[in-house]
Each structure stands twice: as C-alpha cells, then as structure tokens.
C-alpha atoms as a PDB file:
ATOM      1  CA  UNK A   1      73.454  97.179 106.307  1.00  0.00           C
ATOM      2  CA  UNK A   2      75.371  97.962 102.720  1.00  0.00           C
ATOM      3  CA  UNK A   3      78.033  99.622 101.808  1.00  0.00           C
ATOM      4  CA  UNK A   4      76.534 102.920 101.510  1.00  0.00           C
ATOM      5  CA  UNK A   5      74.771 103.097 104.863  1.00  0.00           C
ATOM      6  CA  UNK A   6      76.484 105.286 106.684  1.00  0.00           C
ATOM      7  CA  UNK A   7      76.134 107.909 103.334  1.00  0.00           C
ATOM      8  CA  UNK A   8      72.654 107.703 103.335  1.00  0.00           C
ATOM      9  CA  UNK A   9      72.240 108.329 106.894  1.00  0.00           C
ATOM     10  CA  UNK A  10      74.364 111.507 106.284  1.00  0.00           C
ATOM     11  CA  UNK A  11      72.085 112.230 103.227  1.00  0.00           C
ATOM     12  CA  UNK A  12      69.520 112.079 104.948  1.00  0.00           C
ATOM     13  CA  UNK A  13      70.551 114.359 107.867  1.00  0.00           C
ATOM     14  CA  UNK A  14      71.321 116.837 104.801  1.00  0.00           C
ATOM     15  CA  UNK A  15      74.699 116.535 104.714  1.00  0.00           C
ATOM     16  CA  UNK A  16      77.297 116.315 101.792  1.00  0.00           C
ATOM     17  CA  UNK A  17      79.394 112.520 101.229  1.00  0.00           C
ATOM     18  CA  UNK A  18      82.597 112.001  99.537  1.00  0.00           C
ATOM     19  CA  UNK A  19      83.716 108.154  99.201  1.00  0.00           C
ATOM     20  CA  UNK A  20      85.345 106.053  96.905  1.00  0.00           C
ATOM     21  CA  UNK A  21      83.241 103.174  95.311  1.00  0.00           C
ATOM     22  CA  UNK A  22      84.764 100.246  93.994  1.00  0.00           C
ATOM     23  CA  UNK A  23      83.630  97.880  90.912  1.00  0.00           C
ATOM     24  CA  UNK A  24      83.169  98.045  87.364  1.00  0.00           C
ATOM     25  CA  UNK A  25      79.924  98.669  86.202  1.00  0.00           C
ATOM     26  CA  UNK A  26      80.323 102.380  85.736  1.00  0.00           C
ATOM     27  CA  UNK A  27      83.619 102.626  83.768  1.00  0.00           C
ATOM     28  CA  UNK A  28      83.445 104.866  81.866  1.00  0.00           C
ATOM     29  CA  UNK A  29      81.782 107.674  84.228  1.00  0.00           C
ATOM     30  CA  UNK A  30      83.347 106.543  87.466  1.00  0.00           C
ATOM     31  CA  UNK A  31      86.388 104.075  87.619  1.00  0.00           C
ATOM     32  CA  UNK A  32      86.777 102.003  90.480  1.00  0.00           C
ATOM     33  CA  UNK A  33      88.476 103.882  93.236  1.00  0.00           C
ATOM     34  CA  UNK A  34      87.579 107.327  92.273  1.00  0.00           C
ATOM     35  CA  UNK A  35      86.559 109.765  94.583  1.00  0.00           C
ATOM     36  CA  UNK A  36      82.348 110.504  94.379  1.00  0.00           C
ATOM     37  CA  UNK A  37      81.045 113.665  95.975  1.00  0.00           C
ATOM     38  CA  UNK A  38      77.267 112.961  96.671  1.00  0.00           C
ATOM     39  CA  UNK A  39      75.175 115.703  97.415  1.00  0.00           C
ATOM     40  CA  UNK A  40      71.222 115.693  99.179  1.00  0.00           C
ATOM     41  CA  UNK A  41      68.585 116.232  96.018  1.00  0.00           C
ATOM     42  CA  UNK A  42      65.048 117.035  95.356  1.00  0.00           C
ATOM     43  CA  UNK A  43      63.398 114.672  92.810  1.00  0.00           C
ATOM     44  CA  UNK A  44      62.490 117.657  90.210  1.00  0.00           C
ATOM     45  CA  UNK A  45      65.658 117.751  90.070  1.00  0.00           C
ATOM     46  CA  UNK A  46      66.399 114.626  88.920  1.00  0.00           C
ATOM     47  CA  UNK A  47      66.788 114.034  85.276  1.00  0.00           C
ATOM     48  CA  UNK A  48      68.195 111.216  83.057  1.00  0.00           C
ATOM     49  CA  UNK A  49      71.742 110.489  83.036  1.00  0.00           C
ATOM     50  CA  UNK A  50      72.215 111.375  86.429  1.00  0.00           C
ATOM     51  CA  UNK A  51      74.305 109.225  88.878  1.00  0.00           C
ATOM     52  CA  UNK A  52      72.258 108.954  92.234  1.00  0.00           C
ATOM     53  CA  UNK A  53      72.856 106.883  95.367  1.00  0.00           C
ATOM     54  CA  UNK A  54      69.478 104.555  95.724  1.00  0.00           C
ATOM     55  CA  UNK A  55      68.584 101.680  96.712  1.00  0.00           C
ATOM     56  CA  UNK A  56      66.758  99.089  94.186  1.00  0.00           C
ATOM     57  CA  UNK A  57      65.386  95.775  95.797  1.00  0.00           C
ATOM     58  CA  UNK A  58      67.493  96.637  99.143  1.00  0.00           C
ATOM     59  CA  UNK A  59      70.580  96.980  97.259  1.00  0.00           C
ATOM     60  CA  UNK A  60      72.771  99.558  97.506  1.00  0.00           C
ATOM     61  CA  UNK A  61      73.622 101.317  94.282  1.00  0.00           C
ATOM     62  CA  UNK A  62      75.904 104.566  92.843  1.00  0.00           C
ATOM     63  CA  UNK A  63      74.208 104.336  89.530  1.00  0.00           C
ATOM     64  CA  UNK A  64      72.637 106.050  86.599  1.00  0.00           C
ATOM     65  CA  UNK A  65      69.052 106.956  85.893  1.00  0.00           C
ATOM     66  CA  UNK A  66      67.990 105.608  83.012  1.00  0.00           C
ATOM     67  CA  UNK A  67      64.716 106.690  82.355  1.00  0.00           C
ATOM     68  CA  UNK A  68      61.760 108.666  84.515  1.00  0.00           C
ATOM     69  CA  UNK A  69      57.979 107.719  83.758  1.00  0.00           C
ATOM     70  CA  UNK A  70      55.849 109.837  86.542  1.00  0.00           C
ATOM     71  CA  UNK A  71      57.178 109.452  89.851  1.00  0.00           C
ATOM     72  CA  UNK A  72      59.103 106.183  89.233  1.00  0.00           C
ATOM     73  CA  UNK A  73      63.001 106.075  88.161  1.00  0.00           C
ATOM     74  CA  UNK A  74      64.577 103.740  86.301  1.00  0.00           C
ATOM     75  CA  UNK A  75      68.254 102.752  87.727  1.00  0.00           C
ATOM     76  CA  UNK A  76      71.203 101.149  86.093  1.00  0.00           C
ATOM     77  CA  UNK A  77      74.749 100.617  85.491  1.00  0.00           C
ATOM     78  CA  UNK A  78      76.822 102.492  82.719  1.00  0.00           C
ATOM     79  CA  UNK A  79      77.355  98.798  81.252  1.00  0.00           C
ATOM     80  CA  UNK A  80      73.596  98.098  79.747  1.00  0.00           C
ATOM     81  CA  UNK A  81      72.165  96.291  82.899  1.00  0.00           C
ATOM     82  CA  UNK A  82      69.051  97.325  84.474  1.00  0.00           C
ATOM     83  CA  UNK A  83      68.728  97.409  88.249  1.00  0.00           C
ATOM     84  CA  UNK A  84      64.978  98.332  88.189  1.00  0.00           C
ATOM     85  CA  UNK A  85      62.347 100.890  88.743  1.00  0.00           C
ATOM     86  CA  UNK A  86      62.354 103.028  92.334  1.00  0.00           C
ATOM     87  CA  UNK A  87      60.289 105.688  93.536  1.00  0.00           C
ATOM     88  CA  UNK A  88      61.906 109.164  94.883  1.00  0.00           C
ATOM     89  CA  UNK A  89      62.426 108.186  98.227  1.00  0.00           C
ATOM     90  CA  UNK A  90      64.996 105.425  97.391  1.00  0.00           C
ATOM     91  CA  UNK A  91      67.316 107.923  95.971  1.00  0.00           C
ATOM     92  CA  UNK A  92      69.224 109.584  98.714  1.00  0.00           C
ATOM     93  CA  UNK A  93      71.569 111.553  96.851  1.00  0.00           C
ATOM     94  CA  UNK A  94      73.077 112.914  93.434  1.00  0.00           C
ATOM     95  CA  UNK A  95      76.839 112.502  92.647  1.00  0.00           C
ATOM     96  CA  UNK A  96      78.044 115.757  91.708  1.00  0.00           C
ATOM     97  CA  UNK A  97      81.825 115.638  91.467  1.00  0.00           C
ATOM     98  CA  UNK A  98      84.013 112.675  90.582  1.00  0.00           C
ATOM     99  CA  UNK A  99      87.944 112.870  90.962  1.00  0.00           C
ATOM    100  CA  UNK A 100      90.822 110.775  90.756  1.00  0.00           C
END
C-alpha cells in the first residue's frame, strides 16, 4: 500500500479525489502541500504535459507525462527525472485543479 491507495480505489470506483501531496519534485506546477483535485480519465484523453496519478514500477506517483509513443506513457517529475514508461491502465486519474 502507497500513499495514494485509497485515491485510486476511489478512481477507480469513478469518483473525484482532492488531497494534498507533499515533496518537491513538482515545484513549479504543484508545491508541496497544495491541494490536487484528481479526476477519473480516458487515455485519448491524455496528452503531454498532463499531471496524472499512476503508478511506475509499483510506485505511487502525481506526476507529469512526458511523452506518449502508442499506447505507452512516459512519466516524470517537473524537475528533469524520468520515472519510466506505463501503459494506460497504470494511470488512474488526471489532476485537474490545484489550489493553495
């Protein structure tokens, strides 16, 4: 279990999150603390620059999509790191409102 769990389960269900995520690596688009509305999405919907919820190797991740070849998605930070590649079904949500 990760810290997002519980949202996922929700997104999942087809329900809309709100939480506030804490770290660093995406200053500049979401500070540490700030409250993240997360809403259930359909992957032609997806595009890049989006912040999704996902999961990359089991991890647990409110991060950007960096790039989309085919049906994979690349994840990462707002910082330059790379997370990896995932498929559609490890992104469980799309943030669509961030507030202080």
């Amino acid at each position: 279990m990760g810290w997002a769990t519980g949202h996922i389960e929700r997104l999942l269900a087809g329900e809309t999150v709100s939480f506030r995520p804490r770290g660093n690596s995406m200053s500049g688009k979401i500070e540490s603390g700030q409250l993240c509305t997360v809403s259930p999405t359909q992957p032609e919907m997806l595009r890049v620059g989006d912040i999704v919820l996902c999961k990359v190797n089991g991890r647990e991740y409110l991060h950007l999509i960096k790039a989309i070849q085919g049906p994979r998605f690349q994840i990462g930070n707002n910082r330059g790191l790379i997370n990896g590649w995932v498929s559609a079904n490890s992104i469980y949500g799309k943030c669509t409102n961030v507030e202080s």
